[in-house]
C-alpha atoms as a PDB file:
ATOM      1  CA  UNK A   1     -16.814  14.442 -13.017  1.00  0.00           C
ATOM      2  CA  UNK A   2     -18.383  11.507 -11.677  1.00  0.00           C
ATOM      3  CA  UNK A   3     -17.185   9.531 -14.550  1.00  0.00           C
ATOM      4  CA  UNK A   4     -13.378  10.530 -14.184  1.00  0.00           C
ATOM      5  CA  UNK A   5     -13.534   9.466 -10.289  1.00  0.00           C
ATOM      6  CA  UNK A   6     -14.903   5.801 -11.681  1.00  0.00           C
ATOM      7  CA  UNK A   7     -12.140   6.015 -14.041  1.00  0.00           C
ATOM      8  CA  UNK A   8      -9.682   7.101 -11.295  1.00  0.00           C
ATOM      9  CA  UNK A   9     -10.655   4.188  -9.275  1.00  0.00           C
ATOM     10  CA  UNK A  10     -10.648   1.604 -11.859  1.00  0.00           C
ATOM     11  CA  UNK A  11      -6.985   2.258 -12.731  1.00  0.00           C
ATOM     12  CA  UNK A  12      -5.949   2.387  -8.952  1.00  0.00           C
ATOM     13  CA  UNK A  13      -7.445  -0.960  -8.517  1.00  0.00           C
ATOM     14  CA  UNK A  14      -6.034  -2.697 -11.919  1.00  0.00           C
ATOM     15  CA  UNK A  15      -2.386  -1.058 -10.617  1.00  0.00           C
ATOM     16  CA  UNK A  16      -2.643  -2.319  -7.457  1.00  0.00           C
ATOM     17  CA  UNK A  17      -3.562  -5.827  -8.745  1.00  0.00           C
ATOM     18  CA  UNK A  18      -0.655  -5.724 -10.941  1.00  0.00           C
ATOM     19  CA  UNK A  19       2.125  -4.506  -8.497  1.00  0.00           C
ATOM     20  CA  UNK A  20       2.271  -0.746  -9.616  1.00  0.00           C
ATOM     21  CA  UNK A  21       1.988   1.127  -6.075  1.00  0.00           C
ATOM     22  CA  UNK A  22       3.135   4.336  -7.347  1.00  0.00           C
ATOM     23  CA  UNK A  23       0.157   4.435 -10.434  1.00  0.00           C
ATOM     24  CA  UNK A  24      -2.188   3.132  -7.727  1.00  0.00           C
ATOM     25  CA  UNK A  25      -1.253   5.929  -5.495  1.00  0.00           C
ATOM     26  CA  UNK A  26      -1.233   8.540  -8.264  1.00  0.00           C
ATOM     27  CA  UNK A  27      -4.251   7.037  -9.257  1.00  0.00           C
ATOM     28  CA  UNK A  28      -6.283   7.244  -5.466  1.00  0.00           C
ATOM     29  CA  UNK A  29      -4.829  10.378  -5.178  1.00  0.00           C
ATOM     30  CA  UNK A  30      -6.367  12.366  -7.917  1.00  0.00           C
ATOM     31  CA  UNK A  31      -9.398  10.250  -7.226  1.00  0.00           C
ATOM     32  CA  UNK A  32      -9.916  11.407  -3.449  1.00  0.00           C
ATOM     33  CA  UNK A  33      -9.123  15.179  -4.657  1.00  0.00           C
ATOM     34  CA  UNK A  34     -11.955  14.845  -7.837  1.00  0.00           C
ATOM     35  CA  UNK A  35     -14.293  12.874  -4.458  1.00  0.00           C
ATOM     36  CA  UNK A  36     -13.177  16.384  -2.505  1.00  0.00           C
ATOM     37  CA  UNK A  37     -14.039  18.825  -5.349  1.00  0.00           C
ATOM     38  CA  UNK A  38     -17.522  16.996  -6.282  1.00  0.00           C
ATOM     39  CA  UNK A  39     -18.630  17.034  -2.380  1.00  0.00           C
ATOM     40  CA  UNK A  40     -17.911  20.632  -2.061  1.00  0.00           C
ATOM     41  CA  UNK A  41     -19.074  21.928  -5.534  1.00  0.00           C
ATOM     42  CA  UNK A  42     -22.286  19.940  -3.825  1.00  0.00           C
ATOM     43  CA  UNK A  43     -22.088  21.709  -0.225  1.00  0.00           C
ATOM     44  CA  UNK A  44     -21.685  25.193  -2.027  1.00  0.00           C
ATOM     45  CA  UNK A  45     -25.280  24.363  -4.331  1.00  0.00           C
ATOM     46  CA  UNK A  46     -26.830  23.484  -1.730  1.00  0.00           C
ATOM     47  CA  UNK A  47     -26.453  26.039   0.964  1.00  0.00           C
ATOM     48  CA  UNK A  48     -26.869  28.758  -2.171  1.00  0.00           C
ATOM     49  CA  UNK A  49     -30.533  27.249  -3.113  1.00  0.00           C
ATOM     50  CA  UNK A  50     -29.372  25.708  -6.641  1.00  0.00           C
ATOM     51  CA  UNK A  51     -29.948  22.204  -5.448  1.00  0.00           C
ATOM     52  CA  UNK A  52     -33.698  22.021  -3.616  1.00  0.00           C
ATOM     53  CA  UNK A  53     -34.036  19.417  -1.370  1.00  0.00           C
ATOM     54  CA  UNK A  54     -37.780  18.356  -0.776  1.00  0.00           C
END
């Protein structure tokens, strides 16, 4: 998932660097949501002991 939010980004900036502010926006958009859903998915394996911390 990380990989889609790099990919997310990349357009966003290349849009916005070419004058397309609604792709840019689309583009952010989706990847703030994917930076949402990887940070909780996180949070959630965490508290429920998949993800050890040492």
């Amino acid at each position: 998932m990380l990989k889609w939010i790099l990919i997310f980004l990349l357009i966003a900036a290349v849009a916005s660097l070419l004058g397309f502010r609604g792709v840019a926006g689309a583009s952010a958009t989706v990847a703030r949501i994917l930076i949402f859903i990887v940070l909780v998915v996180l949070i959630i394996a965490f508290f429920t002991g998949i993800i050890i911390v040492a």
